[in-house]
Protein backbone atom coordinates (compact mmCIF):
# COMPACT_ATOMS: atom_id res chain seq x y z
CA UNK A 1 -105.63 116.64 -1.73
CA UNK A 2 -103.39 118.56 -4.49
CA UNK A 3 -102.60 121.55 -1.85
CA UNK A 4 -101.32 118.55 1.08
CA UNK A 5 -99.07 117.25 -2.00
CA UNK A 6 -98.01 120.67 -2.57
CA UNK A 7 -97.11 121.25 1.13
CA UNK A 8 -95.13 118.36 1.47
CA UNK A 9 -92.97 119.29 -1.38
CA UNK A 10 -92.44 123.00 -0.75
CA UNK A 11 -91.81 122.25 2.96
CA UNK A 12 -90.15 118.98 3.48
CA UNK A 13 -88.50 118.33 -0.62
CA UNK A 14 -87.40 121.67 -1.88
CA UNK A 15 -84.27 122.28 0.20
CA UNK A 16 -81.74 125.12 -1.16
CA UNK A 17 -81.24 125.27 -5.20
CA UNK A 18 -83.23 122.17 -5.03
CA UNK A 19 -86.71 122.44 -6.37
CA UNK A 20 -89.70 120.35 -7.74
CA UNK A 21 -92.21 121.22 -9.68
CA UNK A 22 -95.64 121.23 -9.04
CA UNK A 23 -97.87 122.35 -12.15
CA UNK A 24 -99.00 119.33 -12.74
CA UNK A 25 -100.59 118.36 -9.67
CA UNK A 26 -103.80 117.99 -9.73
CA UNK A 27 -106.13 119.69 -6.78
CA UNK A 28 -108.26 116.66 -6.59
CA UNK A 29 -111.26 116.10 -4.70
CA UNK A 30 -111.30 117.60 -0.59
CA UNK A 31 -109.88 115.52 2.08
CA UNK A 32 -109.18 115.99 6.20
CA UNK A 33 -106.22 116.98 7.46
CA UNK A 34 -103.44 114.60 7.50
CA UNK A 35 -100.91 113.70 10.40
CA UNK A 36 -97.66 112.50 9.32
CA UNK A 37 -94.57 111.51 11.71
CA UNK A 38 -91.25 110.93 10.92
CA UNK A 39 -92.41 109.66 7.11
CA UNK A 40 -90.66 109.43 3.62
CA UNK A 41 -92.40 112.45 1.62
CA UNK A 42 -92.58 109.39 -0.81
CA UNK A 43 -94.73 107.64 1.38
CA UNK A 44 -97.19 110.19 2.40
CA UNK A 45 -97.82 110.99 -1.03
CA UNK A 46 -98.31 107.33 -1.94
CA UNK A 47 -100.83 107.43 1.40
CA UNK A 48 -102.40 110.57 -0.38
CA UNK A 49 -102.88 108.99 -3.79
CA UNK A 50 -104.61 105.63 -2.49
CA UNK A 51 -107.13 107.83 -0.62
CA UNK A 52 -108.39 110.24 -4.22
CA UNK A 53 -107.43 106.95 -6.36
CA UNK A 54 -104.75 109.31 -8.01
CA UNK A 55 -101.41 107.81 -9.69
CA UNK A 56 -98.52 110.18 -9.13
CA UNK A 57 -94.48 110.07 -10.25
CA UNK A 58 -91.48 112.83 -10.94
CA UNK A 59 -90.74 113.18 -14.30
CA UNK A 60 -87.41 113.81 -16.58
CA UNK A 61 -87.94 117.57 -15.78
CA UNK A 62 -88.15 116.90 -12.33
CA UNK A 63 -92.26 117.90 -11.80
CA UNK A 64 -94.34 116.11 -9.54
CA UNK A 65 -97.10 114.52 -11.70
CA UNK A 66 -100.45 114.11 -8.81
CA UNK A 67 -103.25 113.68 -11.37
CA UNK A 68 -106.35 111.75 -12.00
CA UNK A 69 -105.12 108.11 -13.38
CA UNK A 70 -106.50 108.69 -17.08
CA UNK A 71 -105.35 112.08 -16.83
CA UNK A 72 -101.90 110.67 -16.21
CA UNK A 73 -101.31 108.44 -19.28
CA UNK A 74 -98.76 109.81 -22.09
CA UNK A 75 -98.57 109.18 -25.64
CA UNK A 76 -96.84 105.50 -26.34
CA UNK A 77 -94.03 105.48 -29.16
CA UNK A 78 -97.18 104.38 -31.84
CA UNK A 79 -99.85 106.66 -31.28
CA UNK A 80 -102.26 104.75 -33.83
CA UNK A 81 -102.61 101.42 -35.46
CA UNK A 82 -104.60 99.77 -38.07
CA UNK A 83 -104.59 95.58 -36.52
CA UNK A 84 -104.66 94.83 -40.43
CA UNK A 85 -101.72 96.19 -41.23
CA UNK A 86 -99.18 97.29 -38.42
CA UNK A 87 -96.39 95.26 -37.85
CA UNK A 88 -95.21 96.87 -34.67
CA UNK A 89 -97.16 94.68 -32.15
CA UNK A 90 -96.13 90.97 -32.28
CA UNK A 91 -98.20 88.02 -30.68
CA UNK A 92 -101.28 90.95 -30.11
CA UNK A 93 -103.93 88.85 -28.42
CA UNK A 94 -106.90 90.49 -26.66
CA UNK A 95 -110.31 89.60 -24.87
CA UNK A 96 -113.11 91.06 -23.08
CA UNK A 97 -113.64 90.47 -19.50
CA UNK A 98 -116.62 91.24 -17.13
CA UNK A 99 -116.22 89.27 -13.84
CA UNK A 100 -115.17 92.23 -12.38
CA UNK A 101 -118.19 94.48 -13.14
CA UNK A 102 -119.73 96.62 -11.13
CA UNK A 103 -122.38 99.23 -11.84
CA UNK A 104 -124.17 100.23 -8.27
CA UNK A 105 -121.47 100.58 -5.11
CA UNK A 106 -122.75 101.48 -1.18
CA UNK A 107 -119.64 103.32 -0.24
CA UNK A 108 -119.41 103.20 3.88
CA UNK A 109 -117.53 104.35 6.98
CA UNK A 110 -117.30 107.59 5.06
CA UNK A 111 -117.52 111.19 7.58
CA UNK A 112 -119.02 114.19 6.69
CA UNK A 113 -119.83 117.51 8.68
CA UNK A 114 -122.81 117.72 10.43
CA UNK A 115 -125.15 119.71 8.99
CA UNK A 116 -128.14 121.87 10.08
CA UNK A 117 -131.63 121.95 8.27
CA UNK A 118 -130.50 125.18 5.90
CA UNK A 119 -127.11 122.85 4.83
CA UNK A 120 -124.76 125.09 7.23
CA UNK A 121 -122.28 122.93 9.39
CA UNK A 122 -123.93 122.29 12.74
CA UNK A 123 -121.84 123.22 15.50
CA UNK A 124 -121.74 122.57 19.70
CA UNK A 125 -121.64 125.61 21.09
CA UNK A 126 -122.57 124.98 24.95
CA UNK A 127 -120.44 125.01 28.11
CA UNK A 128 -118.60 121.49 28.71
CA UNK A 129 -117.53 122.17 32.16
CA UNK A 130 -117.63 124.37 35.08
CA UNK A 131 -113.86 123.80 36.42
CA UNK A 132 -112.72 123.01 39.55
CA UNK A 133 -109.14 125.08 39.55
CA UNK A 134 -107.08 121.15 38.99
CA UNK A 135 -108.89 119.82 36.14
CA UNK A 136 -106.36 119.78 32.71
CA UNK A 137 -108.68 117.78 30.24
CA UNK A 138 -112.40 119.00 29.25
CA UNK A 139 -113.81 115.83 27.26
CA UNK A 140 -116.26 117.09 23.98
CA UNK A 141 -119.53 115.36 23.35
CA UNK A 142 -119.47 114.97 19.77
CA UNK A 143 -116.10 113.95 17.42
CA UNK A 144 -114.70 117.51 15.99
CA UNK A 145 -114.77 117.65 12.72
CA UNK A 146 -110.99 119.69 11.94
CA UNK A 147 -109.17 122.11 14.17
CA UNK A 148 -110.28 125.32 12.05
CA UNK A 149 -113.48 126.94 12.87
CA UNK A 150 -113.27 125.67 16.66
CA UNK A 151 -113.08 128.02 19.61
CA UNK A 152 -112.40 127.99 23.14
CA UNK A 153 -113.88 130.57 25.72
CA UNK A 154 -113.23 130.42 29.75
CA UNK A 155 -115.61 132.77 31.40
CA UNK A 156 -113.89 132.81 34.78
CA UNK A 157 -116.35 133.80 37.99
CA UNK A 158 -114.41 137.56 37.54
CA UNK A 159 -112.95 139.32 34.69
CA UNK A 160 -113.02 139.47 31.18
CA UNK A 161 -112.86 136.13 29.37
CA UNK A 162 -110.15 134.09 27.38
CA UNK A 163 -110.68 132.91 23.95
CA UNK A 164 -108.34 130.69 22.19
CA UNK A 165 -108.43 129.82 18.61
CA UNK A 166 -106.32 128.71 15.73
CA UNK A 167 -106.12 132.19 14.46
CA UNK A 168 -105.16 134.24 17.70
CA UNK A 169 -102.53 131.35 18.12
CA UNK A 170 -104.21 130.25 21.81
CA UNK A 171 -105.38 127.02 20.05
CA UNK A 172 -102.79 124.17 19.48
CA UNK A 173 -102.69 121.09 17.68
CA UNK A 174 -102.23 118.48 20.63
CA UNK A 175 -98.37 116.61 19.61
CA UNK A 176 -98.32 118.38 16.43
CA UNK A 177 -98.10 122.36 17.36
CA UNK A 178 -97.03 121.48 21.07
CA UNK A 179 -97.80 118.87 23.75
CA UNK A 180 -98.28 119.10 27.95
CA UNK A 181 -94.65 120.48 29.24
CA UNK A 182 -93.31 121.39 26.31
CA UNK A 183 -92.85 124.96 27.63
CA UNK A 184 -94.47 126.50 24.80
CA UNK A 185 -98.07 125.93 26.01
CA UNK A 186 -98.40 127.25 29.52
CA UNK A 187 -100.69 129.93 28.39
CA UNK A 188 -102.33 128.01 25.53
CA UNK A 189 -105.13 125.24 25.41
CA UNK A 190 -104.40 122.04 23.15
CA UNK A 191 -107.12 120.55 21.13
CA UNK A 192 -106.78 116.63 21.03
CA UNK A 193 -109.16 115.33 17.63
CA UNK A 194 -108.41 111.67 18.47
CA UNK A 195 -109.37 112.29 22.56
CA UNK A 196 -112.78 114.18 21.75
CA UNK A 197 -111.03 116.80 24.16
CA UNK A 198 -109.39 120.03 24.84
CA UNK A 199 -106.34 120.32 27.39
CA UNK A 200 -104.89 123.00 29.41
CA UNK A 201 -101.35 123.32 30.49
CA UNK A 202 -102.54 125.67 33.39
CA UNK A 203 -106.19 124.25 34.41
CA UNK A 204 -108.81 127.12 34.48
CA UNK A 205 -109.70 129.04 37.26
CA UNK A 206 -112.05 127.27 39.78
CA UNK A 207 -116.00 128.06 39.08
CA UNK A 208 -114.99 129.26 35.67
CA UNK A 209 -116.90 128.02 32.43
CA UNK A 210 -115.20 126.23 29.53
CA UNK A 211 -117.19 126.37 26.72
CA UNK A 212 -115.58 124.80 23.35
CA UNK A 213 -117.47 125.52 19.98
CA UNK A 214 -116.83 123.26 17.07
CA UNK A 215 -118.31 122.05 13.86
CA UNK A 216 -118.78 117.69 14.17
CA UNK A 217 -118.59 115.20 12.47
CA UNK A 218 -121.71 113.20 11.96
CA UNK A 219 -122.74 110.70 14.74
CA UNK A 220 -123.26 107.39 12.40
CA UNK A 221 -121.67 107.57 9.20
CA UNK A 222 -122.86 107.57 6.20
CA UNK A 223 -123.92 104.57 3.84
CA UNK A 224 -124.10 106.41 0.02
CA UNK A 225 -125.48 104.64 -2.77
CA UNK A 226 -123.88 105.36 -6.31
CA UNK A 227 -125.14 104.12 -9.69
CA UNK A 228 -123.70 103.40 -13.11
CA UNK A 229 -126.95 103.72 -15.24
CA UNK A 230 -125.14 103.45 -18.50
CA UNK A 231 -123.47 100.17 -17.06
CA UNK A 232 -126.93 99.01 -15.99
CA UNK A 233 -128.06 99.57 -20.00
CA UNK A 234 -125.24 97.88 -21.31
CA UNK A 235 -125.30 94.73 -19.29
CA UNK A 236 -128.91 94.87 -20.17
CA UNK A 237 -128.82 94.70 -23.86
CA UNK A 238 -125.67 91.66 -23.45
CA UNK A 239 -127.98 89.30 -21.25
CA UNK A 240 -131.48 90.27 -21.81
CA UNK A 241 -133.93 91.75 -19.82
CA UNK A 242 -135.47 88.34 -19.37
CA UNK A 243 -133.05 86.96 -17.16
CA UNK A 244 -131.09 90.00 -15.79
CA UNK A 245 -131.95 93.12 -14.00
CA UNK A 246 -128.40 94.24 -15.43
CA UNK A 247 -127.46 95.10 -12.07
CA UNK A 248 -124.53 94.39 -10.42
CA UNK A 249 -123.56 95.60 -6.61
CA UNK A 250 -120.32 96.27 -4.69
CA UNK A 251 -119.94 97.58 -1.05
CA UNK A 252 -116.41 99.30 0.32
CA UNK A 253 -115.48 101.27 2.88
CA UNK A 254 -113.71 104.36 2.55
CA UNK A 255 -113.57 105.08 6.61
CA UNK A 256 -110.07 107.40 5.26
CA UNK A 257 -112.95 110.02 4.34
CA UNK A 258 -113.01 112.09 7.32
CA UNK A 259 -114.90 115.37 7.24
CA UNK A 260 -114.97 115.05 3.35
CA UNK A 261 -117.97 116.69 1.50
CA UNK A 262 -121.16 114.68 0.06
CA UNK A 263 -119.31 115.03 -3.33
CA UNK A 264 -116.17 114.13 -2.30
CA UNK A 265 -117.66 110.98 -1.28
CA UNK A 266 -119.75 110.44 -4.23
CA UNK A 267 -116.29 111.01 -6.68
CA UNK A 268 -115.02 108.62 -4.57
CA UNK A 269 -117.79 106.14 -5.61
CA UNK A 270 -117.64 106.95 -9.06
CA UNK A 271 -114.00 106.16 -9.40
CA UNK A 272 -114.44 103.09 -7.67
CA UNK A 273 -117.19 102.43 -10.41
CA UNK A 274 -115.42 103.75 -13.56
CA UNK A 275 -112.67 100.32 -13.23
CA UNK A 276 -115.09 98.24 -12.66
CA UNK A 277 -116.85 98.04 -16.32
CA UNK A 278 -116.35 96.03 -19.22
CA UNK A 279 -112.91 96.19 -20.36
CA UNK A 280 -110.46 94.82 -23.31
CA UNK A 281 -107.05 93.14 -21.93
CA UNK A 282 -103.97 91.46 -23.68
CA UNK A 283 -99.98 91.19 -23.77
CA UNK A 284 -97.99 92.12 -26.97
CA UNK A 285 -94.59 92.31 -27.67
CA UNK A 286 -92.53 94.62 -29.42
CA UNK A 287 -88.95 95.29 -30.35
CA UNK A 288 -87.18 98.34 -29.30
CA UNK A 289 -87.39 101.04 -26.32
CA UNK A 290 -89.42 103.59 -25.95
CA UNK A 291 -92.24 101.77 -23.91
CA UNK A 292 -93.52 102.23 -20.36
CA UNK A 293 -96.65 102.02 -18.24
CA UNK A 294 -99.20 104.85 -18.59
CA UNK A 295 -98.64 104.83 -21.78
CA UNK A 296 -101.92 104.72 -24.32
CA UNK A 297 -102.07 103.97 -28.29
CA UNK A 298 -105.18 103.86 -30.72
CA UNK A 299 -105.91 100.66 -32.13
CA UNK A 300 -108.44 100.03 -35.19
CA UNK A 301 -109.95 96.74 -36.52
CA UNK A 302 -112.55 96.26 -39.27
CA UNK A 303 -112.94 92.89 -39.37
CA UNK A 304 -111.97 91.56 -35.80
CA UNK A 305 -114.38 91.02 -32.92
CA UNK A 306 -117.39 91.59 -35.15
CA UNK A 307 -116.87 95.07 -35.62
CA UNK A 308 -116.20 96.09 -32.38
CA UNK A 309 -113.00 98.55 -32.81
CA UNK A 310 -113.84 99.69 -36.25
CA UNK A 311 -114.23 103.15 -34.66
CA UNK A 312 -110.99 102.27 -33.17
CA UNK A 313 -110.17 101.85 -29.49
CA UNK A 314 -107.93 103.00 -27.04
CA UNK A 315 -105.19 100.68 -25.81
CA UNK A 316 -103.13 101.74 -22.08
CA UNK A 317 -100.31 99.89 -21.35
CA UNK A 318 -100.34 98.56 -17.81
CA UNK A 319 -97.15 96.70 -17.61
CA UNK A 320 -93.66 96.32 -19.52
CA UNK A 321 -91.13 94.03 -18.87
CA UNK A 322 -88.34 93.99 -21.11
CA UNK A 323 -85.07 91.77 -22.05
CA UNK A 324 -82.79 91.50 -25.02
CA UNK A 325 -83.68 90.02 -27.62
CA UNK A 326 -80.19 90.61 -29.33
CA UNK A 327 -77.09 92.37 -27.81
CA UNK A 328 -78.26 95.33 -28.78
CA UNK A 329 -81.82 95.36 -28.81
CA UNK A 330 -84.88 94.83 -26.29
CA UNK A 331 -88.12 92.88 -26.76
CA UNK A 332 -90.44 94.64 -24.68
CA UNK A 333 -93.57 92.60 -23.70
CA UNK A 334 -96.64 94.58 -22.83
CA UNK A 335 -99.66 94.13 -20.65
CA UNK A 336 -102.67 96.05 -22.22
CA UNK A 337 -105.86 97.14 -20.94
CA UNK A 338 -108.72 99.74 -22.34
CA UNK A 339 -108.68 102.00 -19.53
CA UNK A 340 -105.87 102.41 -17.83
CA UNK A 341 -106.77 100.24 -14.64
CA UNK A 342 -105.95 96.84 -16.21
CA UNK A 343 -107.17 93.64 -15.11
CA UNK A 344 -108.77 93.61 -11.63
């Protein structure tokens, strides 16, 4: 995912003397190729970050921040405080939640390559047609998987045979390297992912074989099954084994995963998991500036919530709105959360 964010900013945001950084984006977890036309670099990235469950934003220094969302949060203008005795948070109010848990997910719709017995991707490697000297369009029998790896041969009835592929430059992306009469494909054969197919400007010669192989994508997808076990223990030991199995079950679909790896799909599940536990929220308000979301403090407590932040915990702030409070100062109320997913 980080290398499709990088693309888009070296080739469609850095123009001239201007230039964005991209150090701090993330590589992320693998995911297909992805098609944009006539789209706000904005907006594709924003696309990008819903599929890996990334947060992203341009900082003062003008680098593009792609990174995991806790590895995203900053330091807040208090980096630590005792509840006891700080005097920075006003109106601090706080309590757990745990509708929203979650501890074993069946993530669906997800596609992976198909795979042989020895884990290799399985490819089609047979003839798809015999042509007839007019036929353009050779239909596939199985859904490619990506446009690398795939090749092309026509063995005509005489003569040596043609192979196209993305690396000789024979093999084009169909309306995204070149499309039917565009003048640029005459000699070239287009490969069409969402048509199962592979076109010819000039059909092949009659009695000649087309033979197209290609690494697929799985014929039914893929339900996976992820579990939480610590979640399962912990919801466990709250309700008793007497009248809980502590489990608790989600299904989604993540049909965006196209020709994404087993452990692509299982992150994928486990982020969906990790904002789904038991979680601390509240709203504060402070005076002053300094505050934004992202943002994460330390708070400590010996004597509230019997106990339970003596070893202190770790606040995020999820929201800020802001007014004045005087002419020249804000009050700055803030919606907190301990991770940095908020309420649900």
């Amino acid at each position: 995912a980080g290398n499709i964010v990088k693309s888009i900013i070296t080739n469609t945001c850095n123009q001239g003397a201007i230039t964005w950084g991209q150090s701090l984006v993330a590589d992320g977890p693998t995911i297909p190729q992805q098609t944009y036309d006539f789209e706000a670099p904005s907006s594709a990235i924003d696309r990008i970050a819903k599929i890996v469950g990334y947060k992203w934003y341009v900082d003062y220094d003008k680098n593009v921040v792609f990174q995991p969302l806790t590895g995203a949060a900053s330091a807040a203008p208090v980096s630590a405080l005792t509840w006891e005795t700080q005097t920075t948070l006003g109106d601090l109010v706080l309590e757990e939640v745990g509708d929203q848990i979650t501890n074993v997910c069946f993530i669906k719709d997800a596609r992976s390559v198909a795979q042989q017995d020895d884990g290799q991707p399985a490819r089609f490697p047979e003839p798809v047609a015999t042509a007839d000297g007019y036929k353009s369009f050779f239909p596939l029998g199985y859904e490619p998987a990506t446009y690398d790896g795939v090749t092309v041969t026509v063995t005509p009835t005489s003569g040596p045979a043609t192979t196209y592929t993305t690396t000789n430059g024979g093999l084009l992306r169909e309306n995204i390297d070149g499309k039917p009469g565009d003048g640029q494909t005459r000699d070239k054969t287009l490969l069409c992912l969402p048509n199962w197919g592979v076109r010819f400007e000039t059909p092949p010669p009659a009695g000649a074989q087309v033979a197209v192989s290609y690494p697929y994508l799985d014929i039914a997808p893929k339900v996976n099954r992820v579990v939480d076990a610590a979640s399962i223990t912990e919801v466990l030991t709250r309700e008793g084994a007497s009248v809980s199995n502590g489990v608790y079950e989600d299904v989604f679909s993540a049909a965006e995963l196209v020709n994404a790896s087993q452990d692509a799909i299982k992150a994928r599940a486990q982020l969906y998991l990790s904002t789904r536990g038991h979680k601390w929220v509240g709203t504060a308000r402070v005076l002053g500036s300094g505050w934004r979301d992202g943002q994460v403090f330390r708070l400590t407590s010996d004597r509230r919530f019997g106990g339970a932040f003596a070893a202190g915990i770790d606040l995020y702030v999820t929201d800020v709105a802001k007014r004045f409070a005087t002419p020249d100062q804000w009050q700055v109320e803030l919606t907190l959360s301990s991770d940095i997913y908020g309420e649900l």
